[in-house]
N, C-alpha and C. Protein backbone atom coordinates (compact mmCIF):
# COMPACT_ATOMS: atom_id res chain seq x y z
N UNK A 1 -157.32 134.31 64.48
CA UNK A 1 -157.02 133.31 63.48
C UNK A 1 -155.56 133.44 63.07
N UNK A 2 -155.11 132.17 63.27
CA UNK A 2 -153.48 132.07 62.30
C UNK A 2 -153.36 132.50 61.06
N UNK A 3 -152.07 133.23 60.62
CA UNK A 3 -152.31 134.08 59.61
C UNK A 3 -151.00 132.49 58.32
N UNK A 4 -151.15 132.59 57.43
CA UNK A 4 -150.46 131.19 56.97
C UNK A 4 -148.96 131.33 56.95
N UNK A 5 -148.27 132.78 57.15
CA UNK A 5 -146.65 132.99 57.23
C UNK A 5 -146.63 132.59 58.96
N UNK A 6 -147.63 132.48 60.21
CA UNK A 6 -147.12 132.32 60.70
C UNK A 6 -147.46 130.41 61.37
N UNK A 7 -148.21 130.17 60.65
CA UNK A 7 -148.26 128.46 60.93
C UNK A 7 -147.01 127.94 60.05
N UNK A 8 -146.44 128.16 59.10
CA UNK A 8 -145.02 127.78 58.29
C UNK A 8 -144.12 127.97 59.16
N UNK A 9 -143.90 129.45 60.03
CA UNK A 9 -142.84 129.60 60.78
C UNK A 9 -143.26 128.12 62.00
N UNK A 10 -143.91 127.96 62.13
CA UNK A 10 -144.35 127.25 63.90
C UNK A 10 -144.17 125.83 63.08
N UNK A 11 -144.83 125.57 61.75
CA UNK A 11 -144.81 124.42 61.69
C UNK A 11 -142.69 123.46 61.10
N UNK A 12 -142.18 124.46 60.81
CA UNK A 12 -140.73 124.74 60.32
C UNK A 12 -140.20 124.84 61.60
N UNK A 13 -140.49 125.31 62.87
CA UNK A 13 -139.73 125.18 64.27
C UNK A 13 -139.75 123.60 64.27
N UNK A 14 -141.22 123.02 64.66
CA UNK A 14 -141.47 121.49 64.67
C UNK A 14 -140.85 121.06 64.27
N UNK A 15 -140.48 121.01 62.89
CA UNK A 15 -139.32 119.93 62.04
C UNK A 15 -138.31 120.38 62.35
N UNK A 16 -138.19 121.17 62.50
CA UNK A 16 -136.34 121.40 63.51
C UNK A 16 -136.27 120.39 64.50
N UNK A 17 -137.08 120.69 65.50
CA UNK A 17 -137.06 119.82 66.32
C UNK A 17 -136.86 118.11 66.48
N UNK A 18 -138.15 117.90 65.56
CA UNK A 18 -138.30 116.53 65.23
C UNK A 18 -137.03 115.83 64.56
N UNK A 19 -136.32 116.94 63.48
CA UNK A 19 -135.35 116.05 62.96
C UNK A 19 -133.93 116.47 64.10
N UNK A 20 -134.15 117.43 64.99
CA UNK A 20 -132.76 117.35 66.21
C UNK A 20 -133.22 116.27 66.55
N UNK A 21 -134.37 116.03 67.39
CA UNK A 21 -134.60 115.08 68.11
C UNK A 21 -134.42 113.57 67.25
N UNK A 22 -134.54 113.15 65.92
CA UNK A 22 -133.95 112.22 64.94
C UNK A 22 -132.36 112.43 65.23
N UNK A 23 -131.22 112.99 65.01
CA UNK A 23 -130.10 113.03 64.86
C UNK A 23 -129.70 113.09 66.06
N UNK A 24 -130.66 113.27 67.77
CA UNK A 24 -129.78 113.16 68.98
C UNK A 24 -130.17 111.46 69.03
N UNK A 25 -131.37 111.08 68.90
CA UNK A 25 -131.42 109.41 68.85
C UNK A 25 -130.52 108.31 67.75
N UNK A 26 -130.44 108.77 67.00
CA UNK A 26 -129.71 107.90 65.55
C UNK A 26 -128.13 108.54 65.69
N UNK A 27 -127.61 109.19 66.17
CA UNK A 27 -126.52 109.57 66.21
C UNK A 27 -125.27 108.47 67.35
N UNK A 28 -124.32 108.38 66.74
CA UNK A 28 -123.21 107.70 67.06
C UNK A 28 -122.08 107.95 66.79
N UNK A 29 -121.12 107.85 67.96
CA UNK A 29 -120.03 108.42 68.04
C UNK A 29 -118.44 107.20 67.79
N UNK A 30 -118.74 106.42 68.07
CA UNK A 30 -118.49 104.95 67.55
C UNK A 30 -118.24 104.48 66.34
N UNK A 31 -116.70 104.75 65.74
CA UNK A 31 -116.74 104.04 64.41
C UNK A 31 -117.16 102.21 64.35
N UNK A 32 -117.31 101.85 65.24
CA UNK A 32 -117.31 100.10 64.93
C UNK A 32 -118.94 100.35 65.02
N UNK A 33 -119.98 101.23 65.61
CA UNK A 33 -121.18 100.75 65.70
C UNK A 33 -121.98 101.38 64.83
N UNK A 34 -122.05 100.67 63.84
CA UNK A 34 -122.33 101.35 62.11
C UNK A 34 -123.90 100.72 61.99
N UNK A 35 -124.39 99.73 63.01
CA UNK A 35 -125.41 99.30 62.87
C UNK A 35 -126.25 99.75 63.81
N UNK A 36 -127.63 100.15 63.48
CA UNK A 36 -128.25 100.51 64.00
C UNK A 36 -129.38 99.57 64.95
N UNK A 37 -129.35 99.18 66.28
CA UNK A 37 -130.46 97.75 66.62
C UNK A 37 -131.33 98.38 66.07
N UNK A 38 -132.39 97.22 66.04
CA UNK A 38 -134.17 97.41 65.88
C UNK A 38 -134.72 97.90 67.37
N UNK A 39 -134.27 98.03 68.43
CA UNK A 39 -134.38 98.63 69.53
C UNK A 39 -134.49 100.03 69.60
N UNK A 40 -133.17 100.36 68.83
CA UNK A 40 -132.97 102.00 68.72
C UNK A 40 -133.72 102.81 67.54
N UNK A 41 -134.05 102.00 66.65
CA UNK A 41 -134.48 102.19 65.47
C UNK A 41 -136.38 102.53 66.00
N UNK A 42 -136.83 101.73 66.83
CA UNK A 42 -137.88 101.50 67.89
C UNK A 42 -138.11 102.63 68.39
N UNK A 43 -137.26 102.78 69.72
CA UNK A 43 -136.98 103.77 70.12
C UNK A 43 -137.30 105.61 69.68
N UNK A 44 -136.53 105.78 68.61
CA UNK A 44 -136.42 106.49 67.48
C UNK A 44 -138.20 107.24 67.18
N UNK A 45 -138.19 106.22 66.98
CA UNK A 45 -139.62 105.82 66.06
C UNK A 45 -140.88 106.45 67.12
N UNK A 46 -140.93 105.63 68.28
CA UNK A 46 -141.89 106.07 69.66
C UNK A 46 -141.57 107.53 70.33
N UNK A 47 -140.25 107.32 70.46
CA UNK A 47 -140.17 109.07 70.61
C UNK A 47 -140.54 110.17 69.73
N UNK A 48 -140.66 110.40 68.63
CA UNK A 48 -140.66 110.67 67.55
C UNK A 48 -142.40 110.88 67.51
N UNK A 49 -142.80 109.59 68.03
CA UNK A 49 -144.70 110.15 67.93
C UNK A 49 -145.01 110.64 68.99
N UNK A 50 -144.35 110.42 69.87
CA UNK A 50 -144.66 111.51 71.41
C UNK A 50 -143.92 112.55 70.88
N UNK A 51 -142.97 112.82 70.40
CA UNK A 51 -142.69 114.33 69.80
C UNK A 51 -144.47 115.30 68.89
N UNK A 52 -144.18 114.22 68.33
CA UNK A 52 -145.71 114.44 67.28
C UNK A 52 -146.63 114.94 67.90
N UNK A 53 -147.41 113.90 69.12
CA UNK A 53 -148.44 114.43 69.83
C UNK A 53 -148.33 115.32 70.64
N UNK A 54 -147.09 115.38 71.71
CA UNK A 54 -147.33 116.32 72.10
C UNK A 54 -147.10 117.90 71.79
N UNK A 55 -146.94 118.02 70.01
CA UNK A 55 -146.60 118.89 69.32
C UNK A 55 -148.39 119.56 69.01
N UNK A 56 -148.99 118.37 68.76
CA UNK A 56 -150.47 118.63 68.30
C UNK A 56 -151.28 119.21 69.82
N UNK A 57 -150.71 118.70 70.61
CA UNK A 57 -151.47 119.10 72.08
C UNK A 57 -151.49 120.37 72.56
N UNK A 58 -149.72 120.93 72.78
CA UNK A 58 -149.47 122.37 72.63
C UNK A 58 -150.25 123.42 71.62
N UNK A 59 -150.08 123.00 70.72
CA UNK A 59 -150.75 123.80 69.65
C UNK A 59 -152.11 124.15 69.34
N UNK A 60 -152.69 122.89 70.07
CA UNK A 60 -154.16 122.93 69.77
C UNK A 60 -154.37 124.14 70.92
N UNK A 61 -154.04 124.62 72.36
CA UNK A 61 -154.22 125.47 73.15
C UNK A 61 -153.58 126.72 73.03
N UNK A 62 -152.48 126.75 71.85
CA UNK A 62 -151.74 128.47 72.06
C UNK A 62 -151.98 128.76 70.71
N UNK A 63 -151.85 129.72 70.77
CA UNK A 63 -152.13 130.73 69.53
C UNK A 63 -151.04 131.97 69.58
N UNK A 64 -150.45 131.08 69.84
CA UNK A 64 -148.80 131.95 69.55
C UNK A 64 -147.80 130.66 69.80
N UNK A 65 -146.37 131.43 68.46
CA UNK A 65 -145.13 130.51 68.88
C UNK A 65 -145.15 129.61 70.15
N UNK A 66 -144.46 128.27 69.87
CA UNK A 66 -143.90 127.50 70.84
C UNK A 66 -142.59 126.66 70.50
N UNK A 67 -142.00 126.63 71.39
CA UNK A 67 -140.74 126.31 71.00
C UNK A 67 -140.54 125.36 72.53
N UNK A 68 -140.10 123.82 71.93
CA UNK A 68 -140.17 122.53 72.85
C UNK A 68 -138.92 121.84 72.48
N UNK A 69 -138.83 121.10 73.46
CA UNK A 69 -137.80 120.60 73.29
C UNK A 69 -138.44 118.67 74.01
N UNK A 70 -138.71 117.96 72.61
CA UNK A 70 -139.26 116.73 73.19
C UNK A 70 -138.61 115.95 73.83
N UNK A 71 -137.30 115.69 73.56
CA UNK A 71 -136.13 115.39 73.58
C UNK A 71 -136.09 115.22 75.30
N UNK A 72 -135.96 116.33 75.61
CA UNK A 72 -135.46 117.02 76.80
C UNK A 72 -136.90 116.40 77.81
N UNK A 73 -138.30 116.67 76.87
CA UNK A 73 -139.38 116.24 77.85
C UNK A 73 -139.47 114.60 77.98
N UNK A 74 -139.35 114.08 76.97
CA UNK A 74 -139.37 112.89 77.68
C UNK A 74 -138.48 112.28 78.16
N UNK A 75 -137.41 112.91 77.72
CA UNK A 75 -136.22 111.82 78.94
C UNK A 75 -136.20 112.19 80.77
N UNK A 76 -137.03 113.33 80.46
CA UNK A 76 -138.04 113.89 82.26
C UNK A 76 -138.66 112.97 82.48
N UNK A 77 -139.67 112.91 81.30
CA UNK A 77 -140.66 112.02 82.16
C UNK A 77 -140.42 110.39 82.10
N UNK A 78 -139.29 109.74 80.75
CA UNK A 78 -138.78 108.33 81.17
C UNK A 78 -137.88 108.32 82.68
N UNK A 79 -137.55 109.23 82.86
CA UNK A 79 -137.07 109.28 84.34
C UNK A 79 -137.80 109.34 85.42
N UNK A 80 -139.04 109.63 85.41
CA UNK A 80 -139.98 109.82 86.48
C UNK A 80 -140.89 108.67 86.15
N UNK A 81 -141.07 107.96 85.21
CA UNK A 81 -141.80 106.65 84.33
C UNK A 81 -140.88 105.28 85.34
N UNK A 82 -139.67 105.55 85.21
CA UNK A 82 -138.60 104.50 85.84
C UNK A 82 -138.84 104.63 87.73
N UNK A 83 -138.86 105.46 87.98
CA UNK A 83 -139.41 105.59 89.73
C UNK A 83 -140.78 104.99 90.14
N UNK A 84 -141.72 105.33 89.24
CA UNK A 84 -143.09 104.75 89.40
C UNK A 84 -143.00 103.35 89.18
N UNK A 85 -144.65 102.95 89.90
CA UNK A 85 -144.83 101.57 90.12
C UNK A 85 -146.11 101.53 89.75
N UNK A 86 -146.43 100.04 89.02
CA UNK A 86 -148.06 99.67 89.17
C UNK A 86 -148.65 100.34 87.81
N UNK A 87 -149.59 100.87 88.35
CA UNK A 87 -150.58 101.79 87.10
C UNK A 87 -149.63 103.18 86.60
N UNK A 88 -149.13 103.84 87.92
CA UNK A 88 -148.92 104.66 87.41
C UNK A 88 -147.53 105.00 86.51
N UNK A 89 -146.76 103.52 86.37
CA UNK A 89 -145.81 103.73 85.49
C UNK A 89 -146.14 103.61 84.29
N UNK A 90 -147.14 102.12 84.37
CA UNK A 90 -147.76 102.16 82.87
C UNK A 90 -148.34 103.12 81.93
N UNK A 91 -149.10 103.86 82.81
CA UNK A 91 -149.76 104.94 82.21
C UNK A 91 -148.51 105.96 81.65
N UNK A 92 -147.64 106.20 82.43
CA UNK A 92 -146.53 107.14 81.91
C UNK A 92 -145.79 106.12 80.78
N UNK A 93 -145.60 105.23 80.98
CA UNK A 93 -144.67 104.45 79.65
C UNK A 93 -145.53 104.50 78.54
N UNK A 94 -146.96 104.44 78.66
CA UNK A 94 -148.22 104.49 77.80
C UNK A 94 -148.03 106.21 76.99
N UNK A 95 -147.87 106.79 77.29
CA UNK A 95 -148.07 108.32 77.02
C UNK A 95 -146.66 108.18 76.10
N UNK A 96 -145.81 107.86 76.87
CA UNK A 96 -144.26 108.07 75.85
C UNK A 96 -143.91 107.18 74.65
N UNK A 97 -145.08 106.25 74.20
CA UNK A 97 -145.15 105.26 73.52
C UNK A 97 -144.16 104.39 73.99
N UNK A 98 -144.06 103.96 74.95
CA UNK A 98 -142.69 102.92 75.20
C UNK A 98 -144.12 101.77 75.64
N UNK A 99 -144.57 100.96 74.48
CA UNK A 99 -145.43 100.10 75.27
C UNK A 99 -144.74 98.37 75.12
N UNK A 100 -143.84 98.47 74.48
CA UNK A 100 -142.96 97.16 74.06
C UNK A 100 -142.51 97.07 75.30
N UNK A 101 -143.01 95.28 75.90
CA UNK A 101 -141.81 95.33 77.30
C UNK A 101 -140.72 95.15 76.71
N UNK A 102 -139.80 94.95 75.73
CA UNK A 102 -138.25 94.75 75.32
C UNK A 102 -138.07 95.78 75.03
N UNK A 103 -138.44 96.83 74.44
CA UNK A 103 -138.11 98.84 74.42
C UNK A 103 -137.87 99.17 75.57
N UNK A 104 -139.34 98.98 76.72
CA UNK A 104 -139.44 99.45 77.81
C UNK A 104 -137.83 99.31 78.80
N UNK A 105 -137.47 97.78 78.98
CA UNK A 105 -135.96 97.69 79.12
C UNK A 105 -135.08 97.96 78.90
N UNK A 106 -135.46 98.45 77.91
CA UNK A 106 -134.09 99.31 77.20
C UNK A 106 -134.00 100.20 77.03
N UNK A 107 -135.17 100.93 77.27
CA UNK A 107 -135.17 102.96 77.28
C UNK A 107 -133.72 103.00 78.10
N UNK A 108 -133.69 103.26 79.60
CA UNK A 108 -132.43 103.53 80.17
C UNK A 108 -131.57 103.48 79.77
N UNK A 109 -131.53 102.20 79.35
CA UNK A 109 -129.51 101.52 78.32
C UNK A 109 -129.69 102.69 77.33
N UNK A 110 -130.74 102.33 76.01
CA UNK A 110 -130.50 103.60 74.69
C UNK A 110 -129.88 105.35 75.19
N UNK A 111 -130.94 105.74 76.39
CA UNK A 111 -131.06 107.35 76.79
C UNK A 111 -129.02 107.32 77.70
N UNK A 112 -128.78 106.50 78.00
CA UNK A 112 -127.47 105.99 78.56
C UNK A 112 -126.42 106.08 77.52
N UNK A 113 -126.94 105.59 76.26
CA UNK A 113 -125.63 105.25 75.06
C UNK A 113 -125.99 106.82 74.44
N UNK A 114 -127.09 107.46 74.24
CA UNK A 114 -126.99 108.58 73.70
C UNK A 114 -126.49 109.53 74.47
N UNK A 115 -126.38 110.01 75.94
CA UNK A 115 -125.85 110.46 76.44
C UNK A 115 -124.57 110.59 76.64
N UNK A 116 -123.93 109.18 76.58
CA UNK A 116 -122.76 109.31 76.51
C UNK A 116 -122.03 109.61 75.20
N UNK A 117 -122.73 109.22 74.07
CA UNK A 117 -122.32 109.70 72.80
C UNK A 117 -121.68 110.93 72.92
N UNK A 118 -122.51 111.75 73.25
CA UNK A 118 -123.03 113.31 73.33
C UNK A 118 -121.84 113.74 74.27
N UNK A 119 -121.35 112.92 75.49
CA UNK A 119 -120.63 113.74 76.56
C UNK A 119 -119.48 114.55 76.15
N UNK A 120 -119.00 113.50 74.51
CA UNK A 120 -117.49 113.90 74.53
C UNK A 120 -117.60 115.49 73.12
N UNK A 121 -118.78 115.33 72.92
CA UNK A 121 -119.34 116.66 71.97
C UNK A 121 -119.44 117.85 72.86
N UNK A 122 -118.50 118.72 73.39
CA UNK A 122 -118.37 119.91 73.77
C UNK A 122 -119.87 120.37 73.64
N UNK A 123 -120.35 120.58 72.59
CA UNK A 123 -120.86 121.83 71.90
C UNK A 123 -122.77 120.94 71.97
N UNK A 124 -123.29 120.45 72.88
CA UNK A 124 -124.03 119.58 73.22
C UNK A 124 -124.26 118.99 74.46
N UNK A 125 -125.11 119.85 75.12
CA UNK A 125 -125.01 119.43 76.64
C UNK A 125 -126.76 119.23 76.44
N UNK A 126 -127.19 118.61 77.43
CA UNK A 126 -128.10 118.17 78.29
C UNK A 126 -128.41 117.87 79.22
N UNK A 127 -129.09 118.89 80.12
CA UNK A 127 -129.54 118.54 81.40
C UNK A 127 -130.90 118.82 81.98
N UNK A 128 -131.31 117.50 82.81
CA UNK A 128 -133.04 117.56 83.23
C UNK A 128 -132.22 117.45 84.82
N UNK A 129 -133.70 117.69 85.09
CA UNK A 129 -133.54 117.86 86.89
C UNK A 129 -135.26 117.16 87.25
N UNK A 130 -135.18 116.27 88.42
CA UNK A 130 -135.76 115.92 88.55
C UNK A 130 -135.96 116.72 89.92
N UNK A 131 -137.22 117.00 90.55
CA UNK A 131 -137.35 117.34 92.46
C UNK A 131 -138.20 116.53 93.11
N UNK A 132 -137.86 115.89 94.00
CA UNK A 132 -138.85 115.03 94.86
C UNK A 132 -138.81 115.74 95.98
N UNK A 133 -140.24 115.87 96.10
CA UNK A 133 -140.61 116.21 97.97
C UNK A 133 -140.21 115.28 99.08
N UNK A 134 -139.38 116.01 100.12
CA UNK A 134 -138.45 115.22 101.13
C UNK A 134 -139.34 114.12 101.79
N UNK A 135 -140.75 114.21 101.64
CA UNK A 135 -141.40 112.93 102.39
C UNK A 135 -141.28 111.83 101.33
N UNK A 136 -141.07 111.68 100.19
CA UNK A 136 -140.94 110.89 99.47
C UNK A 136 -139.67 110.23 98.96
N UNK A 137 -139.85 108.76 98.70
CA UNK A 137 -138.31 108.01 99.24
C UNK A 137 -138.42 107.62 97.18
N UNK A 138 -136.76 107.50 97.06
CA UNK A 138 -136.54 107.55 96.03
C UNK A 138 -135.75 106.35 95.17
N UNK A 139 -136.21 105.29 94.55
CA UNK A 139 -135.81 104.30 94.14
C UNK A 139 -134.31 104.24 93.36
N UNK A 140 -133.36 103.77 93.65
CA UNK A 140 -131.97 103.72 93.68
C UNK A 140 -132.16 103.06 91.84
């Protein structure tokens, strides 16, 4: 059984997270772009509950610290969401809450403008790696 100093520590990692993962989406490097779309604001918002759940998912199976980085997981799996076709993209856009087709279009562009935000921040790197098995051909 969890003892209650250490669900505060685990549940105090989470909101670290949740609010990095708030300040790498809402963040802008751009003095003219002071406005925030309803896209990104969207965005924000859906990532943010896939942060959530898959915070409740982890947790429900370990019984010790975890330390995630949602951030980092779903822009994996919107990258592997964007290669797929048919059911099985839906189902992955379904999981990441991206179920808006006008979000869905625009994941790339947003994960694109935050990245580049970020490039010229030294102190802020990010990198995913994707691996495809050589029999499998890879959508440009």
């Amino acid at each position: 059984m969890r003892d209650s100093f250490h669900d505060r520590g685990v549940h105090l990692l989470f909101l670290l997270a949740v609010l990095l993962n708030q300040i790498v989406i809402s963040y802008q490097n751009e003095p003219s772009a002071t406005m925030t779309s309803a896209l990104d604001i969207q965005f924000s918002s859906k990532t943010n509950e896939f942060a959530l759940e898959l915070y409740k998912q982890i947790i429900s199976s370990e019984n010790k610290n975890v330390i995630i980085s949602p951030f980092s997981i779903s822009t994996c799996l919107s990258l592997a969401a964007f290669g797929a076709a048919g059911h099985t993209a839906n189902e992955m856009f379904s999981v990441l809450k991206y179920t808006d087709g006008e979000l869905k279009a625009a994941v790339a562009q947003i994960y694109g403008k935050v990245l580049k935000d970020f490039s010229a921040n030294p102190t802020v790197k990010i990198a995913n790696k994707v691996y495809v098995m050589n029999r499998y051909s890879v959508k440009a």
